[in-house]
N, C-alpha and C. Protein backbone atom coordinates (compact mmCIF):
# COMPACT_ATOMS: atom_id res chain seq x y z
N UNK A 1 49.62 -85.57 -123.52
CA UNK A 1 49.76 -84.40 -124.37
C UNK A 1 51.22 -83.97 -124.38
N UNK A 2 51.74 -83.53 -125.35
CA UNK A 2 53.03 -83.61 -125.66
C UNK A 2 53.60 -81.65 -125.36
N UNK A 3 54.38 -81.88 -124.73
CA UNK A 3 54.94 -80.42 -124.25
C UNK A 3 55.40 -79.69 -125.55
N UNK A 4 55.82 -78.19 -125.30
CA UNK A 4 55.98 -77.35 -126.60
C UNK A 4 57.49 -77.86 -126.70
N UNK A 5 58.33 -78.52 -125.53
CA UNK A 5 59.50 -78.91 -125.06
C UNK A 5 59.62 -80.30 -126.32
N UNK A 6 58.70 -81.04 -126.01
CA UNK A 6 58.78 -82.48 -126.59
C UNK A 6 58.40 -82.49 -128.13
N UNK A 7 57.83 -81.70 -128.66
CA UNK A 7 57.23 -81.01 -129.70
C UNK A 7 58.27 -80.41 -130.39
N UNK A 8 59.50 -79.92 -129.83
CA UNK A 8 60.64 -78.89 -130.86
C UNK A 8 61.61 -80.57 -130.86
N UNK A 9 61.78 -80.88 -129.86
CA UNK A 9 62.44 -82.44 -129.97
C UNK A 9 61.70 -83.40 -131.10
N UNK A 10 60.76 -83.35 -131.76
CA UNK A 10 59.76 -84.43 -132.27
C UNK A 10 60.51 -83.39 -134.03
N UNK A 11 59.81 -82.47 -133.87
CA UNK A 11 60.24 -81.88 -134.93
C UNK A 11 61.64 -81.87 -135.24
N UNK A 12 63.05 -81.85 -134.61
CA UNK A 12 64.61 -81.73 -134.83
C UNK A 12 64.47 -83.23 -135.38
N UNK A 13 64.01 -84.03 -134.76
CA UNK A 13 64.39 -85.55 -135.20
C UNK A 13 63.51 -85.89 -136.42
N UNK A 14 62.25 -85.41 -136.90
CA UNK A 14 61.60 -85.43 -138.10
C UNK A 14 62.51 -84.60 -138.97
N UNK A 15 62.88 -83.80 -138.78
CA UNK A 15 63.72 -83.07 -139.89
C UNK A 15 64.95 -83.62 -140.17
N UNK A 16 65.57 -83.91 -139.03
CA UNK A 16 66.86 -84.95 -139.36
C UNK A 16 66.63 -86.30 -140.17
N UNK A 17 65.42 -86.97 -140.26
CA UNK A 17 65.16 -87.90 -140.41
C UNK A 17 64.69 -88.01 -142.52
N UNK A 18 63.47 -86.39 -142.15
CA UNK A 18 63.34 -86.15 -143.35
C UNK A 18 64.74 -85.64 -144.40
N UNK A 19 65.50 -85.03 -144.17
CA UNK A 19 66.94 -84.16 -144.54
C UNK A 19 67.64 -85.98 -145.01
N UNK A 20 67.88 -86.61 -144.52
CA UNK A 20 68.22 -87.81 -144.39
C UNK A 20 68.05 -88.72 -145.86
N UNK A 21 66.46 -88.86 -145.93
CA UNK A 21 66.15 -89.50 -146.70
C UNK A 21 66.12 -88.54 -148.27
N UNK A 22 66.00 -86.95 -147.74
CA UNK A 22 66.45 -86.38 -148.80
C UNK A 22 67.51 -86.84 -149.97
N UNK A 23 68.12 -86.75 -148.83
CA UNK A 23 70.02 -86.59 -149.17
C UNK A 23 69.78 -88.18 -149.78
N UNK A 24 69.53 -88.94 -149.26
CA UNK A 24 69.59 -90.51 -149.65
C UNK A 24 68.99 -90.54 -151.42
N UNK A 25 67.89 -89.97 -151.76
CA UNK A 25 67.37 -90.21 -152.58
C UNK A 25 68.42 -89.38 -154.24
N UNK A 26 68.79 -88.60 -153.54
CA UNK A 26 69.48 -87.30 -154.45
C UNK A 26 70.48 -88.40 -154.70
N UNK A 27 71.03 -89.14 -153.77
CA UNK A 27 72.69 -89.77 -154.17
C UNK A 27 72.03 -91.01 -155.54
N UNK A 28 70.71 -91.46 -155.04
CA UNK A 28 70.15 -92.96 -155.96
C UNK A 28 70.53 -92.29 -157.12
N UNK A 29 69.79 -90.76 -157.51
CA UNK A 29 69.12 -90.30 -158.92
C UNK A 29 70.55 -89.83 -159.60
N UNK A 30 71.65 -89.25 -158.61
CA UNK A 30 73.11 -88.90 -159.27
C UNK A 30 73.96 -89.95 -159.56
N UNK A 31 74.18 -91.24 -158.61
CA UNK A 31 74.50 -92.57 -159.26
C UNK A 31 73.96 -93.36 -159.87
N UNK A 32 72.72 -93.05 -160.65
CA UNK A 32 71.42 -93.70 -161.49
C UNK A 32 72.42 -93.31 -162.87
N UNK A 33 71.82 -91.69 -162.82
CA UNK A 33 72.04 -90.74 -164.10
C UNK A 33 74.05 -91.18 -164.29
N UNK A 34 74.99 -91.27 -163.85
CA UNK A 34 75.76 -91.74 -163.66
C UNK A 34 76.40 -93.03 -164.68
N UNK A 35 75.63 -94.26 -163.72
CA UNK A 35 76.02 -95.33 -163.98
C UNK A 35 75.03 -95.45 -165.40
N UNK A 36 73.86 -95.10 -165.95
CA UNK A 36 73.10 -95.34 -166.82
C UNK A 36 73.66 -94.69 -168.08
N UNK A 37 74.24 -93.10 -168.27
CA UNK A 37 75.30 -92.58 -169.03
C UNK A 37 76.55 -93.30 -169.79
N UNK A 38 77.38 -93.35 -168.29
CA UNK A 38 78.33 -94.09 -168.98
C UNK A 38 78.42 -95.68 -169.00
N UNK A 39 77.54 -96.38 -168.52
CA UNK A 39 77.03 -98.04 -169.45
C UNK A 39 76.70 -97.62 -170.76
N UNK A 40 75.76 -96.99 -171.36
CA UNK A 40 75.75 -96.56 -172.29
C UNK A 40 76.63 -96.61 -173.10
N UNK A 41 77.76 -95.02 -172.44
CA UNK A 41 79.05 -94.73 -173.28
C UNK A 41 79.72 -95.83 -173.21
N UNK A 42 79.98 -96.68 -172.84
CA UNK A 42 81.21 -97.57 -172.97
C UNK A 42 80.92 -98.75 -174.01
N UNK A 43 79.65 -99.09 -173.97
CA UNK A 43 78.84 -99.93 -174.84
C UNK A 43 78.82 -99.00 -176.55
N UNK A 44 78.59 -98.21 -176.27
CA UNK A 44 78.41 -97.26 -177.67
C UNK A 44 79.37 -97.05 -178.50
N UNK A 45 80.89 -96.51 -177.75
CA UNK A 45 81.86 -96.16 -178.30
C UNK A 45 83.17 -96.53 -179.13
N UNK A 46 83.67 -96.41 -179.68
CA UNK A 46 84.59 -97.04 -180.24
C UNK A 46 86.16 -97.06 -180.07
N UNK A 47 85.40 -97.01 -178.43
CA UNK A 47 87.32 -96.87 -177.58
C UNK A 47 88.13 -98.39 -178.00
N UNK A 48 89.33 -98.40 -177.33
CA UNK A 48 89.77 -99.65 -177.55
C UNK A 48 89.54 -100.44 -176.36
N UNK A 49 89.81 -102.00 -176.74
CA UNK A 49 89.27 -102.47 -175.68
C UNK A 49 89.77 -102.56 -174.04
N UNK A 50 91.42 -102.08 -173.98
CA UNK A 50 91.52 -101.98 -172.97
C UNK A 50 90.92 -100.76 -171.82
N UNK A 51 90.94 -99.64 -173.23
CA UNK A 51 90.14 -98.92 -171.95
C UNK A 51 88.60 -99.17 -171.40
N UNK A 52 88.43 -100.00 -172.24
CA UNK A 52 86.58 -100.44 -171.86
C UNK A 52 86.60 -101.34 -170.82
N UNK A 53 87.96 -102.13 -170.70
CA UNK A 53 88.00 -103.34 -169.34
C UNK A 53 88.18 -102.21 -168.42
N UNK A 54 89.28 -101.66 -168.78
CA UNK A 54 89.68 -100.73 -167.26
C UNK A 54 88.19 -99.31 -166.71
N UNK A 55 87.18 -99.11 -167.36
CA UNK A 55 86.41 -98.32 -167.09
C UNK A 55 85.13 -99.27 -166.83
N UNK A 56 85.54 -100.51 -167.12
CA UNK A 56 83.71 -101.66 -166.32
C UNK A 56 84.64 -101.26 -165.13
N UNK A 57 85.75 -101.96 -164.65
CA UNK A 57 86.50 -102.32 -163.57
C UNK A 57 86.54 -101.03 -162.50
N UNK A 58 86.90 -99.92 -163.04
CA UNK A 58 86.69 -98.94 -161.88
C UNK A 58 85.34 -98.49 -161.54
N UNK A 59 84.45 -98.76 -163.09
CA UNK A 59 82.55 -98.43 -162.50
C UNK A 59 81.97 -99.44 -162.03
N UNK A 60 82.95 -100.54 -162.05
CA UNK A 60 82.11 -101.69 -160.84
C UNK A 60 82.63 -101.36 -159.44
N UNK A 61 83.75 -101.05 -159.32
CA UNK A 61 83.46 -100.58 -158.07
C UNK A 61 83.25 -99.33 -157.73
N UNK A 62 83.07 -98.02 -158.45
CA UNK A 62 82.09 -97.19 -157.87
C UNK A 62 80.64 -97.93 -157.65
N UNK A 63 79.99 -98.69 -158.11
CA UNK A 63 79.07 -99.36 -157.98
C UNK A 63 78.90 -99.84 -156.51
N UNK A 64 79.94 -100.66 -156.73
CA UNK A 64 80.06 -101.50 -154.84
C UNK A 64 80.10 -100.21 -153.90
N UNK A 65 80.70 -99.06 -154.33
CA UNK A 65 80.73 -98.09 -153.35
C UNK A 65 79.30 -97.62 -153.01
N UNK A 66 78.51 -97.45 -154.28
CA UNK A 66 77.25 -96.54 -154.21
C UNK A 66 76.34 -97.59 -153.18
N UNK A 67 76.22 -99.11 -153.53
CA UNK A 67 75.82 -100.03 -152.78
C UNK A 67 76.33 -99.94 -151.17
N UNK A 68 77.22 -99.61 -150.78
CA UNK A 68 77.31 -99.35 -149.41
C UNK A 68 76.97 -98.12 -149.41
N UNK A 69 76.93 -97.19 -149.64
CA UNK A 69 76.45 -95.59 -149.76
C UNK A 69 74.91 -95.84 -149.15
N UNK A 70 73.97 -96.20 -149.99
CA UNK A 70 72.87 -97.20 -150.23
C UNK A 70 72.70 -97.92 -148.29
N UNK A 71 73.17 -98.61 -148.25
CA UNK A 71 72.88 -99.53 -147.29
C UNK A 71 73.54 -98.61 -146.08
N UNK A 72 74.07 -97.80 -145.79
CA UNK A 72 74.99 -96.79 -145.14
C UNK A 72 73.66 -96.08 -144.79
N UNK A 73 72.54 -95.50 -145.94
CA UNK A 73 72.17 -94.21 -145.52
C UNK A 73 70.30 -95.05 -144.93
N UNK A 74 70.63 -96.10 -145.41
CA UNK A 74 69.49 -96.95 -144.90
C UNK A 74 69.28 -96.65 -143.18
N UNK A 75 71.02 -97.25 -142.83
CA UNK A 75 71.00 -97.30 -141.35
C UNK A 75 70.62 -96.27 -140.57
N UNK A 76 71.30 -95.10 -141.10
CA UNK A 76 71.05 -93.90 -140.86
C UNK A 76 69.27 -93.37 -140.50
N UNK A 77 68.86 -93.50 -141.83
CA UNK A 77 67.13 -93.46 -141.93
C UNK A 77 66.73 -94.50 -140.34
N UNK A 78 67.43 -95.39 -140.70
CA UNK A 78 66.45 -96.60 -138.97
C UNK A 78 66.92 -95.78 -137.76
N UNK A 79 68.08 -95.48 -137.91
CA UNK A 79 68.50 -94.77 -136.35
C UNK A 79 67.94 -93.46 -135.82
N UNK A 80 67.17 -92.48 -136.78
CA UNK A 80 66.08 -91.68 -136.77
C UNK A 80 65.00 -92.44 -136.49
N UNK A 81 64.34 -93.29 -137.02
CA UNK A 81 63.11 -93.74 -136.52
C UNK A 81 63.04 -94.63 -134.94
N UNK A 82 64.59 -95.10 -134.81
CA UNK A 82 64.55 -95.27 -133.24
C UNK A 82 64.12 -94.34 -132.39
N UNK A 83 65.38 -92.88 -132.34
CA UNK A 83 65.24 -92.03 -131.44
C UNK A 83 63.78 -91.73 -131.61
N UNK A 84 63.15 -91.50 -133.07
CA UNK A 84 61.73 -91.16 -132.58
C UNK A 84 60.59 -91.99 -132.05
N UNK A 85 61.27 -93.37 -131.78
CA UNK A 85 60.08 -93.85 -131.22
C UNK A 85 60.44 -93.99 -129.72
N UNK A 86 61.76 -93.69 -129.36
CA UNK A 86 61.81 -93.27 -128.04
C UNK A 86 61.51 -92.56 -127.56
N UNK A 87 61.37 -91.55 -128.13
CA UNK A 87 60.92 -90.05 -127.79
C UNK A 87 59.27 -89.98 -127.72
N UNK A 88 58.59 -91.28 -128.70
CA UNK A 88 57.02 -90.86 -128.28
C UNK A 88 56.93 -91.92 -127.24
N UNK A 89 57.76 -93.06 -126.65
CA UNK A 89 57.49 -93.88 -125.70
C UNK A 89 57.49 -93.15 -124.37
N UNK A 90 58.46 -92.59 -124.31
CA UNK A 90 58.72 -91.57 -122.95
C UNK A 90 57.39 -90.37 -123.17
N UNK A 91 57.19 -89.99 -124.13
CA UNK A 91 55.92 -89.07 -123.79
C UNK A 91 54.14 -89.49 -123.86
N UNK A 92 55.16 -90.92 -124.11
CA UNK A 92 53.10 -92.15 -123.96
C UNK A 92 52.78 -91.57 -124.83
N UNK A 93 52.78 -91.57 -125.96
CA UNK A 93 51.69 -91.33 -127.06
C UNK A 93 51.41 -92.98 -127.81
N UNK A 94 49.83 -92.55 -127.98
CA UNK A 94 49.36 -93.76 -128.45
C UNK A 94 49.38 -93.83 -129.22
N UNK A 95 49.29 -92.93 -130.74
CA UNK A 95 49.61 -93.29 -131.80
C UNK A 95 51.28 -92.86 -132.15
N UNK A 96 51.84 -94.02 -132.90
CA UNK A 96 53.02 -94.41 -133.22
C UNK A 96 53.19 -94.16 -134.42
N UNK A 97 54.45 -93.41 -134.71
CA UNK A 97 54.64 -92.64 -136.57
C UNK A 97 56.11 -93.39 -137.12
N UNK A 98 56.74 -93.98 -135.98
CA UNK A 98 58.37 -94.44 -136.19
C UNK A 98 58.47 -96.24 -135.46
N UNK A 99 59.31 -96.39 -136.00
CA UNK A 99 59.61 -98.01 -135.67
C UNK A 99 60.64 -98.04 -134.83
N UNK A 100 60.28 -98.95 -133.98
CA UNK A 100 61.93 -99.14 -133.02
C UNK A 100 62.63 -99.77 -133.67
N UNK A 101 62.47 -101.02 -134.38
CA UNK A 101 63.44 -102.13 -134.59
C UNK A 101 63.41 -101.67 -136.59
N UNK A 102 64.60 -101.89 -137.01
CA UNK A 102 65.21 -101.35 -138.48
C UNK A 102 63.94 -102.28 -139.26
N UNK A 103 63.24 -101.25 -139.99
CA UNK A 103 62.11 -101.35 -141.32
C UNK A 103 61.27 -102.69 -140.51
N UNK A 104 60.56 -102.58 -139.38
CA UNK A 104 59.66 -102.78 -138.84
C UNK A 104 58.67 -102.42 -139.63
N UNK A 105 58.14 -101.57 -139.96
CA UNK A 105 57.16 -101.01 -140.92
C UNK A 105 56.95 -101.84 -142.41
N UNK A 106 57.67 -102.93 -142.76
CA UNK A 106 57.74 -103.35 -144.05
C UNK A 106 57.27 -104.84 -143.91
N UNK A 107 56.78 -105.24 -142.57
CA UNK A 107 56.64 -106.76 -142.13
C UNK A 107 55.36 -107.34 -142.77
N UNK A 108 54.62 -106.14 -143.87
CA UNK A 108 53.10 -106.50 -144.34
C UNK A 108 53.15 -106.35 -145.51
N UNK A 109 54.36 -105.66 -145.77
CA UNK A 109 54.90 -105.43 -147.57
C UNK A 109 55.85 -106.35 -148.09
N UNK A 110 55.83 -107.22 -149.04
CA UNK A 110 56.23 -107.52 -150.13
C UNK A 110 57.75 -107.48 -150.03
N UNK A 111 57.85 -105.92 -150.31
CA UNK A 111 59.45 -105.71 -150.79
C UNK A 111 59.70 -104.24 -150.21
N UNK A 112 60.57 -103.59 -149.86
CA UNK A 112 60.76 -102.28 -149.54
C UNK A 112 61.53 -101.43 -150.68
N UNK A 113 61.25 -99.97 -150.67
CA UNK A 113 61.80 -99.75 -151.85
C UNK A 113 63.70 -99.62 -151.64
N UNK A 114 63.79 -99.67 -150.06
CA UNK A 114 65.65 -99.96 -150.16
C UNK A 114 66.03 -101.24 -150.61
N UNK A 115 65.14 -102.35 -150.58
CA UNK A 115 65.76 -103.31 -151.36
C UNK A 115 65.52 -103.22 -152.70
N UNK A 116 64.94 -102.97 -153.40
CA UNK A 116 64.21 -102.37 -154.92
C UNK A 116 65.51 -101.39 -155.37
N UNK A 117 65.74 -100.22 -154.64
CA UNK A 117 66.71 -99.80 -155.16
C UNK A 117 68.35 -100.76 -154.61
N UNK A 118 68.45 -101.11 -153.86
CA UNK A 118 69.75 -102.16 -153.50
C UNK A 118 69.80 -103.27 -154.80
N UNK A 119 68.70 -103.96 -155.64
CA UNK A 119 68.69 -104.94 -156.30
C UNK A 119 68.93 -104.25 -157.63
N UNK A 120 68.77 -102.64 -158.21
CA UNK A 120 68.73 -101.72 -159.03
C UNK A 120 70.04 -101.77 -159.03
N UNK A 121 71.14 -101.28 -157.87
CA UNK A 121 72.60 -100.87 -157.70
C UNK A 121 72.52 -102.44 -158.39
N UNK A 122 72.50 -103.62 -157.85
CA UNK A 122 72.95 -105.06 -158.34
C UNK A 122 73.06 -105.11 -159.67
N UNK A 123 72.20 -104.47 -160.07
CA UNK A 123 71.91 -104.66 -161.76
C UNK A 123 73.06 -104.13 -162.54
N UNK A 124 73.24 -102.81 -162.28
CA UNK A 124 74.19 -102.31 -162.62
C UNK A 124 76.05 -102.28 -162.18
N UNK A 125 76.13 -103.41 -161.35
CA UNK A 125 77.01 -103.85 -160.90
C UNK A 125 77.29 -105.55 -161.67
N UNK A 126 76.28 -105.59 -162.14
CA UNK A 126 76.27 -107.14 -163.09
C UNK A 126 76.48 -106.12 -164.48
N UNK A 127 75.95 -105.34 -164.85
CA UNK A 127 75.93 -104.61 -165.94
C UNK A 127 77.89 -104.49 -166.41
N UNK A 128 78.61 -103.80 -165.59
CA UNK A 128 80.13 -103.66 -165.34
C UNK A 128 81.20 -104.66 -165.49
N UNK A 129 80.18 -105.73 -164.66
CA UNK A 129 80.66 -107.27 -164.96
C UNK A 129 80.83 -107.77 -166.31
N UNK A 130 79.66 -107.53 -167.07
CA UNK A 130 79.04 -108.40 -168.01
C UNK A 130 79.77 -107.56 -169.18
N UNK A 131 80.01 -106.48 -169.02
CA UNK A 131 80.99 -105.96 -170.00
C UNK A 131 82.32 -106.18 -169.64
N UNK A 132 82.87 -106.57 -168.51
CA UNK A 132 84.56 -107.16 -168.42
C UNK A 132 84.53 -108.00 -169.00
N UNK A 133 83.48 -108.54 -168.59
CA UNK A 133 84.07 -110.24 -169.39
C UNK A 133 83.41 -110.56 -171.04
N UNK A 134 83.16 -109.69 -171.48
CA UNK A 134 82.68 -109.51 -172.98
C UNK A 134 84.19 -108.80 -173.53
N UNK A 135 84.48 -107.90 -173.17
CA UNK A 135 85.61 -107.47 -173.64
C UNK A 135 86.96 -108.17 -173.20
N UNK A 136 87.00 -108.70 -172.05
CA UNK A 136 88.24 -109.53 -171.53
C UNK A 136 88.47 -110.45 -172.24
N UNK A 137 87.36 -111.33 -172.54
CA UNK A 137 87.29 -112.58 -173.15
C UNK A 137 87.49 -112.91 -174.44
């Protein structure tokens, strides 16, 4: 049975954990709305073509950035589900809510949705591409 002690500890690290994946999801939907806008605009408009090379070229690598952003806040999310499964090992609880080892939990699934959204960032990082070299060329 878990103390009122082990219980405010269970909860700080669920909230850190939840706050976490918050924050993670808010960054997908602001570099979504983002990168989906201005692909758009750059495709649409009737700039010239150098500024269309030089604006794939700096939104491919905000891209590469958002992609480590991405894989950054992943780690983050696993290193919460460590401490919490340390925290129910030391207090012996038999049922288990957190993984020790990073997306343990995904060994019966298919695909996880951090790689789903990681292969999403890809897309749109080929997207940046595929307009340099349409306009470069």
């Amino acid at each position: 049975m878990a103390t009122p002690d082990v219980n405010a500890r269970f909860n700080a690290l669920i909230t850190g954990r939840n706050s976490e994946m918050t924050i993670r999801w808010q960054k997908v939907q602001i570099f979504f709305l983002i990168n989906s806008v201005l692909l758009g605009a750059v495709v649409s408009t009737n700039l010239p073509d150098k500024l269309k090379i030089t604006a794939s070229i700096f939104w491919f690598i905000v891209t590469v950035i958002w992609w480590l952003i991405q894989w950054e806040a992943q780690n983050a999310v696993d290193s919460w589900n460590k401490r919490i499964a340390v925290l129910e090992e030391a207090d012996n609880q038999h049922v288990r809510f957190s993984f020790r080892k990073p997306r343990e939990g995904f060994e019966y699934k298919f695909i996880s949705t951090h790689y789903l959204v990681l292969l999403l960032i890809e897309l749109f990082g080929a997207g940046w591409v595929g307009l340099f070299l349409y306009y470069a060329l």
